[in-house]
C-alpha atoms as a PDB file:
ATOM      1  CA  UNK A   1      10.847  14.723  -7.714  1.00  0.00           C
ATOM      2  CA  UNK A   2       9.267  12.058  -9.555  1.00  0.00           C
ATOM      3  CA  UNK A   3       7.136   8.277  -9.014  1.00  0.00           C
ATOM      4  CA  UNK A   4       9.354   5.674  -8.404  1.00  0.00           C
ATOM      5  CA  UNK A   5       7.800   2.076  -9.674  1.00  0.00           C
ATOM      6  CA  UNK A   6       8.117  -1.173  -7.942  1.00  0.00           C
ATOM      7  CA  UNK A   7      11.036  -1.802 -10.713  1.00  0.00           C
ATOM      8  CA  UNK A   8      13.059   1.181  -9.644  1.00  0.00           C
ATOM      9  CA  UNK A   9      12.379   0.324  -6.384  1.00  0.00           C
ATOM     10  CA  UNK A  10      13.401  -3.079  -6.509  1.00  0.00           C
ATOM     11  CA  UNK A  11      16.741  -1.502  -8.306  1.00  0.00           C
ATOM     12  CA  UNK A  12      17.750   0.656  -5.862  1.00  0.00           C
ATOM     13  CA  UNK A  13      17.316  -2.146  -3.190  1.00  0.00           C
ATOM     14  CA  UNK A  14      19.245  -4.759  -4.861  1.00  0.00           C
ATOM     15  CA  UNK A  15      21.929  -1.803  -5.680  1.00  0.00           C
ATOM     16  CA  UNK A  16      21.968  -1.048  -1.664  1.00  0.00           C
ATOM     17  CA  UNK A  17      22.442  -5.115  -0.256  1.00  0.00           C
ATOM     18  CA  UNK A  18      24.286  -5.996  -3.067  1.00  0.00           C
ATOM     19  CA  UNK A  19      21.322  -9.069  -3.770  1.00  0.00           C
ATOM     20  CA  UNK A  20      20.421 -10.141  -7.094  1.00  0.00           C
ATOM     21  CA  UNK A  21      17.433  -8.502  -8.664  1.00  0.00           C
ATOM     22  CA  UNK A  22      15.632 -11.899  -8.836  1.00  0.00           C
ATOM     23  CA  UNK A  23      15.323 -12.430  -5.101  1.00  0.00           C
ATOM     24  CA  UNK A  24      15.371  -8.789  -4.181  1.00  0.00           C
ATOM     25  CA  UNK A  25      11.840  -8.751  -6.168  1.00  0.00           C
ATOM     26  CA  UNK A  26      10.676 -11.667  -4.671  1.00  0.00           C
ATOM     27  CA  UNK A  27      11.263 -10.302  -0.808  1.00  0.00           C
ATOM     28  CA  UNK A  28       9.510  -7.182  -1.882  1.00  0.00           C
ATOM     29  CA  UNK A  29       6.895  -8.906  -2.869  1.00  0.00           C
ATOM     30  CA  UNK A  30       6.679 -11.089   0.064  1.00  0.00           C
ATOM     31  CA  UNK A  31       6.796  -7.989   2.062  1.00  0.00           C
ATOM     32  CA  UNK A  32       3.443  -6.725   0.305  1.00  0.00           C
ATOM     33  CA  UNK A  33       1.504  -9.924   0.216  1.00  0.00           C
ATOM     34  CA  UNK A  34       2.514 -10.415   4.334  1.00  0.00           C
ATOM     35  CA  UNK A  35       1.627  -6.458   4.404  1.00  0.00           C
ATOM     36  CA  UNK A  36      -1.983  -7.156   2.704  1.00  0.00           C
ATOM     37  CA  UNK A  37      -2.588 -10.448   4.506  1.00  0.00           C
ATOM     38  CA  UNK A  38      -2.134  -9.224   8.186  1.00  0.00           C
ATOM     39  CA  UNK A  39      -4.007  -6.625   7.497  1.00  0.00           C
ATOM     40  CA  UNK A  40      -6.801  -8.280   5.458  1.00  0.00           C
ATOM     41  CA  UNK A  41      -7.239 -10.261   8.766  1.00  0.00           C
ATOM     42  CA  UNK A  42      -7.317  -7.144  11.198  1.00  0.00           C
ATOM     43  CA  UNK A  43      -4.036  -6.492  11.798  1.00  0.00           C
ATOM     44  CA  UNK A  44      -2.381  -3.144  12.124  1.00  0.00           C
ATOM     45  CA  UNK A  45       1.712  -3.649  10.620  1.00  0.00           C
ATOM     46  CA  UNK A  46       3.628  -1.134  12.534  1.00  0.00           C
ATOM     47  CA  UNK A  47       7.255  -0.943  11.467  1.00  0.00           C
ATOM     48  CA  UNK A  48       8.731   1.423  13.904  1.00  0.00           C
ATOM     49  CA  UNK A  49      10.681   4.917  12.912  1.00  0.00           C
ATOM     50  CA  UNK A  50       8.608   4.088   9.089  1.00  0.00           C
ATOM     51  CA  UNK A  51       4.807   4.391   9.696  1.00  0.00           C
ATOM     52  CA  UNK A  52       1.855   1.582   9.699  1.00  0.00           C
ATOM     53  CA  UNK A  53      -0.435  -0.427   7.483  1.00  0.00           C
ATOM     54  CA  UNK A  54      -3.817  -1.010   8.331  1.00  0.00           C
ATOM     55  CA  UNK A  55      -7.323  -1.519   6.849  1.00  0.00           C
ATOM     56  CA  UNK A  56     -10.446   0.716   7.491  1.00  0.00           C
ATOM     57  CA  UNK A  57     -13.499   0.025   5.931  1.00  0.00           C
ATOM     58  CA  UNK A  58     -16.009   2.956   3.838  1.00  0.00           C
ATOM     59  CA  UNK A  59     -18.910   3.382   4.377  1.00  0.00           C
ATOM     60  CA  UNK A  60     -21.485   3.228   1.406  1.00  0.00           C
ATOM     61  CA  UNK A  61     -22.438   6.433  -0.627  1.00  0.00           C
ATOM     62  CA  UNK A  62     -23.889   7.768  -3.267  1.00  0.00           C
ATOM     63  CA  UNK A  63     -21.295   9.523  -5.696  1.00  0.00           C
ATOM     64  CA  UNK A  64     -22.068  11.253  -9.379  1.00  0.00           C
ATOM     65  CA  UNK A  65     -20.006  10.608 -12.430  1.00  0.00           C
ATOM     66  CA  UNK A  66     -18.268  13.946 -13.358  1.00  0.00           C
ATOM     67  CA  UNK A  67     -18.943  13.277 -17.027  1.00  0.00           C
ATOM     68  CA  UNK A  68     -22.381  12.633 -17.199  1.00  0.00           C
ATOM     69  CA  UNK A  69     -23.706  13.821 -13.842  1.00  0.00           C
ATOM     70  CA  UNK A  70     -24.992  10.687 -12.830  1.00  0.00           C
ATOM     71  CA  UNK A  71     -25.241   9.339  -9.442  1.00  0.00           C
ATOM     72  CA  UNK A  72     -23.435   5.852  -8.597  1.00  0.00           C
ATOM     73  CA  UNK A  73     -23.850   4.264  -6.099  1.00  0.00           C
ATOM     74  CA  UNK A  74     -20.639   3.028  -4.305  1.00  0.00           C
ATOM     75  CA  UNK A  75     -20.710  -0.320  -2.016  1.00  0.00           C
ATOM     76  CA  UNK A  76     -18.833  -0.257   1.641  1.00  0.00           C
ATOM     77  CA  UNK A  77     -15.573  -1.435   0.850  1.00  0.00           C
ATOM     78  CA  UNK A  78     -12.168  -2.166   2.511  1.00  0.00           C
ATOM     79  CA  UNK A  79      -9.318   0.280   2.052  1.00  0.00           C
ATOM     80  CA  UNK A  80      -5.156  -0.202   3.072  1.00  0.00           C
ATOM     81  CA  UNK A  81      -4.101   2.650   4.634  1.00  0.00           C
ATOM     82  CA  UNK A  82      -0.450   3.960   5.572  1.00  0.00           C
ATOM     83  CA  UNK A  83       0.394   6.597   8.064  1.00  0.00           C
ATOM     84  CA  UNK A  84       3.912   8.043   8.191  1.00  0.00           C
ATOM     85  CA  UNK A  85       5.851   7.303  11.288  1.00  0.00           C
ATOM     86  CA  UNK A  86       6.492  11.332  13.150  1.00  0.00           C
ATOM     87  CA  UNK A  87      10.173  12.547  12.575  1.00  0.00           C
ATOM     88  CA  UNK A  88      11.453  13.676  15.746  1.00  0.00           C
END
């Protein structure tokens, strides 16, 4: 088991349809930006028998730098999230 990149993903894609690598890439990327946008906006992307995109926000805390033991302090933020689709 290993990390597979966006370029090995975008490989295997093309491989599978048979599509050039060119505009394999650029639906893969049009996937994430569409992914991000909908999201960014509230959104929840289901994509049934896969799992779903969606955005939660953090709250703001107080963290310490391992290194020097200082605290930070960390600003409420936006996160994308993904939860796996259950197998049956």
């Amino acid at each position: 088991m290993g990390t597979v990149n966006k370029d090995a993903l975008v490989r295997t894609v093309a491989e599978a349809t048979g599509q050039q690598l060119a505009s394999t890439k650029a639906t893969i990327e049009a996937f994430i930006d569409a992914v991000r946008a909908r999201t960014a906006g509230g959104d929840t992307v289901k994509l049934i028998g896969f799992g779903s995109f969606q955005t939660k926000t953090h709250k703001a805390r107080t963290a310490r730098n391992p290194r020097t033991g200082e605290t930070v302090d960390v600003p409420e933020g936006q996160r994308l999230t993904f939860k796996a689709s259950k197998v049956a």
